[in-house]
Protein backbone atom coordinates (compact mmCIF):
# COMPACT_ATOMS: atom_id res chain seq x y z
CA UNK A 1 0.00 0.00 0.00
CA UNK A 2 1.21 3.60 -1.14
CA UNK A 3 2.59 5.77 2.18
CA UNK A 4 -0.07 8.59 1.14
CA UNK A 5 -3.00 5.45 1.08
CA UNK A 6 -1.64 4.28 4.91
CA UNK A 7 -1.66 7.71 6.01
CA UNK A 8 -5.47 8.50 5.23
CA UNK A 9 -6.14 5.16 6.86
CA UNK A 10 -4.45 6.40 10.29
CA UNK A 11 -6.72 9.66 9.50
CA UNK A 12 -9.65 7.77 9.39
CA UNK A 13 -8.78 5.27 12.21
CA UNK A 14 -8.64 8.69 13.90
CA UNK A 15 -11.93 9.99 12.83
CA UNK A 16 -13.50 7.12 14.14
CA UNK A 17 -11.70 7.05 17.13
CA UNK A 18 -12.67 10.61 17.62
CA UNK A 19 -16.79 10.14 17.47
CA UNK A 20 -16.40 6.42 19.10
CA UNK A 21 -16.26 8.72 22.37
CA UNK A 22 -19.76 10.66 22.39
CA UNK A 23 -22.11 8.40 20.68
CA UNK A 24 -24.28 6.13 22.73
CA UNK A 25 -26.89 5.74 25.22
CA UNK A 26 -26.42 8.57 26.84
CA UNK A 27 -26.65 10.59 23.75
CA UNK A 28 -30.15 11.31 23.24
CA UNK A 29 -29.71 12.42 19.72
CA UNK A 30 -28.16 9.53 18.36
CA UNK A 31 -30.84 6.63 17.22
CA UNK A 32 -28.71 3.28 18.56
CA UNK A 33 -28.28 1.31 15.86
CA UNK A 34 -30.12 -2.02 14.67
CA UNK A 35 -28.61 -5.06 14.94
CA UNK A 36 -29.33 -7.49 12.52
CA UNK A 37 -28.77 -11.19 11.72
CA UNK A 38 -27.02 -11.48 8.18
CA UNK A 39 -24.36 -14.06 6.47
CA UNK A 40 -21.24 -12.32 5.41
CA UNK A 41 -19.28 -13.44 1.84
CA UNK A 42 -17.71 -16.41 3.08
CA UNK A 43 -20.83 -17.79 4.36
CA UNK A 44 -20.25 -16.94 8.16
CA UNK A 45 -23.47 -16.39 9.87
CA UNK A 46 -23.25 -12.68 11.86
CA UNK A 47 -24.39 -9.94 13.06
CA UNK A 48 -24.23 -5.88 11.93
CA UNK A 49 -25.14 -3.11 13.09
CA UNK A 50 -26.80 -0.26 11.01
CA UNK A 51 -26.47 3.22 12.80
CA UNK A 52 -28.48 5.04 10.05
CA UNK A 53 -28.09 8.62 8.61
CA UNK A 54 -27.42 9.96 12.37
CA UNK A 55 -23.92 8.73 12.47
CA UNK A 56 -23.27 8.98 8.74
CA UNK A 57 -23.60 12.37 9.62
CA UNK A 58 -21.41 12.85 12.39
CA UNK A 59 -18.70 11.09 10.15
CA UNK A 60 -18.45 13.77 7.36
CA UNK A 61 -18.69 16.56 9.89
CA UNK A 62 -15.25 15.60 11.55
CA UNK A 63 -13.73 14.46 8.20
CA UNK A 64 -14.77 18.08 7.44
CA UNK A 65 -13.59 19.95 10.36
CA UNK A 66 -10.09 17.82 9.91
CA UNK A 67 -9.78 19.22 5.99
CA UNK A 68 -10.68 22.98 7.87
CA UNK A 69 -8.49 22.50 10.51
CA UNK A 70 -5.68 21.17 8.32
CA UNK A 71 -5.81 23.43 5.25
CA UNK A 72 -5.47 26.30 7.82
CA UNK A 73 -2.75 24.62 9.62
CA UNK A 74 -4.52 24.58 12.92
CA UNK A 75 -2.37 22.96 15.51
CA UNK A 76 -4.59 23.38 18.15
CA UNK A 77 -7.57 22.45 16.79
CA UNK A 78 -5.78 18.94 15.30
CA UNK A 79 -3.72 18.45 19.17
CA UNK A 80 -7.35 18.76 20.99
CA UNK A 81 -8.71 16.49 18.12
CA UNK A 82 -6.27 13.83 18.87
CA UNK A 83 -6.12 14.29 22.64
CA UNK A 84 -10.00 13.69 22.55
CA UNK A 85 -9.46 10.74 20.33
CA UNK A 86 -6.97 8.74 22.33
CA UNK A 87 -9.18 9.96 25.31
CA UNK A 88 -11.94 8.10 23.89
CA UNK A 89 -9.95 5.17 22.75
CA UNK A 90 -8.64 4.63 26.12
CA UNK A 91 -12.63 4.92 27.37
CA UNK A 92 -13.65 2.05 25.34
CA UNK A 93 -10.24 0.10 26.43
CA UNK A 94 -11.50 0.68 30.20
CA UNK A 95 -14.58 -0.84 29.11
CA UNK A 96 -12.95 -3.75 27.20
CA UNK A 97 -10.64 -4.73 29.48
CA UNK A 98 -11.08 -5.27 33.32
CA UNK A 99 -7.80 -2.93 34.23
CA UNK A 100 -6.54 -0.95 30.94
CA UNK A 101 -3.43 0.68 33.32
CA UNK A 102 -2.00 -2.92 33.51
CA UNK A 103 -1.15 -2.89 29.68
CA UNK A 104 2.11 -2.52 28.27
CA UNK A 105 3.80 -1.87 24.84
CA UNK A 106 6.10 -4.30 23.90
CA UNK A 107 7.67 -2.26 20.26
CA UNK A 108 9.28 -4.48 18.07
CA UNK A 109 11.43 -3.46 14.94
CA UNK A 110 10.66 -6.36 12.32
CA UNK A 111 12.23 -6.43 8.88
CA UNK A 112 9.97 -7.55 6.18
CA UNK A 113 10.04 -11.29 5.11
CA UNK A 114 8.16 -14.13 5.51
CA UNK A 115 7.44 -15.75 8.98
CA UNK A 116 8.59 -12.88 11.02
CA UNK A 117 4.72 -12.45 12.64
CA UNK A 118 4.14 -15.79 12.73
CA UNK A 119 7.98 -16.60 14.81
CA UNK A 120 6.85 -13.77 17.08
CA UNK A 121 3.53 -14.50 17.87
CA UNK A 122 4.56 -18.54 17.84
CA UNK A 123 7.23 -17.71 20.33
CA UNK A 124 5.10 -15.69 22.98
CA UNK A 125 2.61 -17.74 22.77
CA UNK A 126 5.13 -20.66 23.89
CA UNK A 127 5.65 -19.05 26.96
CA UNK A 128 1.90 -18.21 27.79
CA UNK A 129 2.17 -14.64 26.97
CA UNK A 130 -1.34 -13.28 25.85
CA UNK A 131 -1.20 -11.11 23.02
CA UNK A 132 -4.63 -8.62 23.82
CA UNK A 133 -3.87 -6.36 20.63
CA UNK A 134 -1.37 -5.55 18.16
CA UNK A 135 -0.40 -3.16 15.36
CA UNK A 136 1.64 -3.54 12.46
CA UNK A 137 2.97 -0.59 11.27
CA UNK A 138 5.10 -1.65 7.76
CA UNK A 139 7.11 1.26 6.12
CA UNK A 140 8.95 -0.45 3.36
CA UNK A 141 10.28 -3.56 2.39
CA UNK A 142 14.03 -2.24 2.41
CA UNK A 143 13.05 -0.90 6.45
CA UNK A 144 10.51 -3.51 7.35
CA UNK A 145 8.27 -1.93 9.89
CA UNK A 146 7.33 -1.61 13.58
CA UNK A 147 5.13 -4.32 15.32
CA UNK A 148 3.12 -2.86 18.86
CA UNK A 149 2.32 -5.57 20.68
CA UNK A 150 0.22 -5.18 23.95
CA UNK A 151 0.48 -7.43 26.75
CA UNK A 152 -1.57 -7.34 30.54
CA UNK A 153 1.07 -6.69 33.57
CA UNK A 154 4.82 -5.77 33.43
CA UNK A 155 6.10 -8.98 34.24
CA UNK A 156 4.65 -10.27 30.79
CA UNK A 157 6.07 -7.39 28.85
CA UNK A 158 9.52 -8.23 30.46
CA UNK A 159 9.38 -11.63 29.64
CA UNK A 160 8.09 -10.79 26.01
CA UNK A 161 11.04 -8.20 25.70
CA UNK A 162 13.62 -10.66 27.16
CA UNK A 163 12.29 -13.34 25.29
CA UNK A 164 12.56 -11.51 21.31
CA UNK A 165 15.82 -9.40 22.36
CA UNK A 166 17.63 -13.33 22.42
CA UNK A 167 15.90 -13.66 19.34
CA UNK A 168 17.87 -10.75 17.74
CA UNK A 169 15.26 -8.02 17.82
CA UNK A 170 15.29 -4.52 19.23
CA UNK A 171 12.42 -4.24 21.74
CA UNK A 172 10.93 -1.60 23.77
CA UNK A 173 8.89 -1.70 26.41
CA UNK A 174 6.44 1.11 27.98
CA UNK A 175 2.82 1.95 29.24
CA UNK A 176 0.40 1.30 26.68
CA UNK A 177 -1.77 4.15 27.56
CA UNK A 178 0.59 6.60 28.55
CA UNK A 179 -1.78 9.93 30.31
């Protein structure tokens, strides 16, 4: 995927991270949406949810206030926008998981071939390390890219770090949700 093409996806993982926050029950202008039974293209029975015009709404209002904000090079504006966002991430996080502080970063550099995800992932999961989210970030095939890797509790992080440094890569280790 072209840089430019990755970047508008961490825009828009932003937008929606940005109007995850307000909308819900206690927003009394916001229809919930329906949830209805349907069977996706492989032939997986599921669910979706359809939030309706409401939400659609909200959607092209902050893509629009992000194309204000940065054709007028409004710093402030785009540092409150992401402050709210992670803010809101971190809110749904709390909900997701029992104790969201306990989570750690475990940063891995990871050069791009064949079997490197699979070696990592392979290799915690050999020593019972639970792998609650990741995020691949790949820059180029000549750089590789940068895996995030979170992990409940510090102990599991250090284990995780000491675990892929003998394996030759460079780790880092930190809060996950830093405030």
């Amino acid at each position: 995927m072209p840089v430019a093409g990755k970047q508008n996806d961490a825009v828009l993982v932003r937008v929606l991270a940005s109007e995850a926050g307000p909308v819900g029950p206690e927003d009394p202008d916001v229809e919930l949406p329906e949830v209805v039974p349907f069977t996706d293209p492989g032939g997986h029975d599921s669910y979706a949810a359809f939030p309706g015009l409401a939400l659609e709404g909200r959607f092209v209002g902050a893509v629009g206030g992000l194309e204000r904000a940065l054709e007028a090079r409004d710093a402030g504006w785009l540092a409150r926008w992401i402050g709210e966002a992670g803010g809101n991430r971190r809110r749904l996080l709390a909900e997701a998981y029992e104790d969201p502080g306990t989570m750690q970063r475990v940063r891995v550099h990871v050069p791009d071939r064949p079997g490197v995800l699979s070696g990592i992932t392979q290799a915690l999961g050999a020593d019972k390390i639970n792998i609650e989210d990741f995020e691949l970030d790949h820059l180029s095939p000549d750089r590789g890219g940068t895996l995030d890797v979170l992990v409940a509790g510090e102990e599991a992080a250090r284990r995780a770090a000491d675990l892929l440094e003998a394996q030759g890569y460079s780790v880092i280790v930190s809060p996950a949700f830093e405030d």
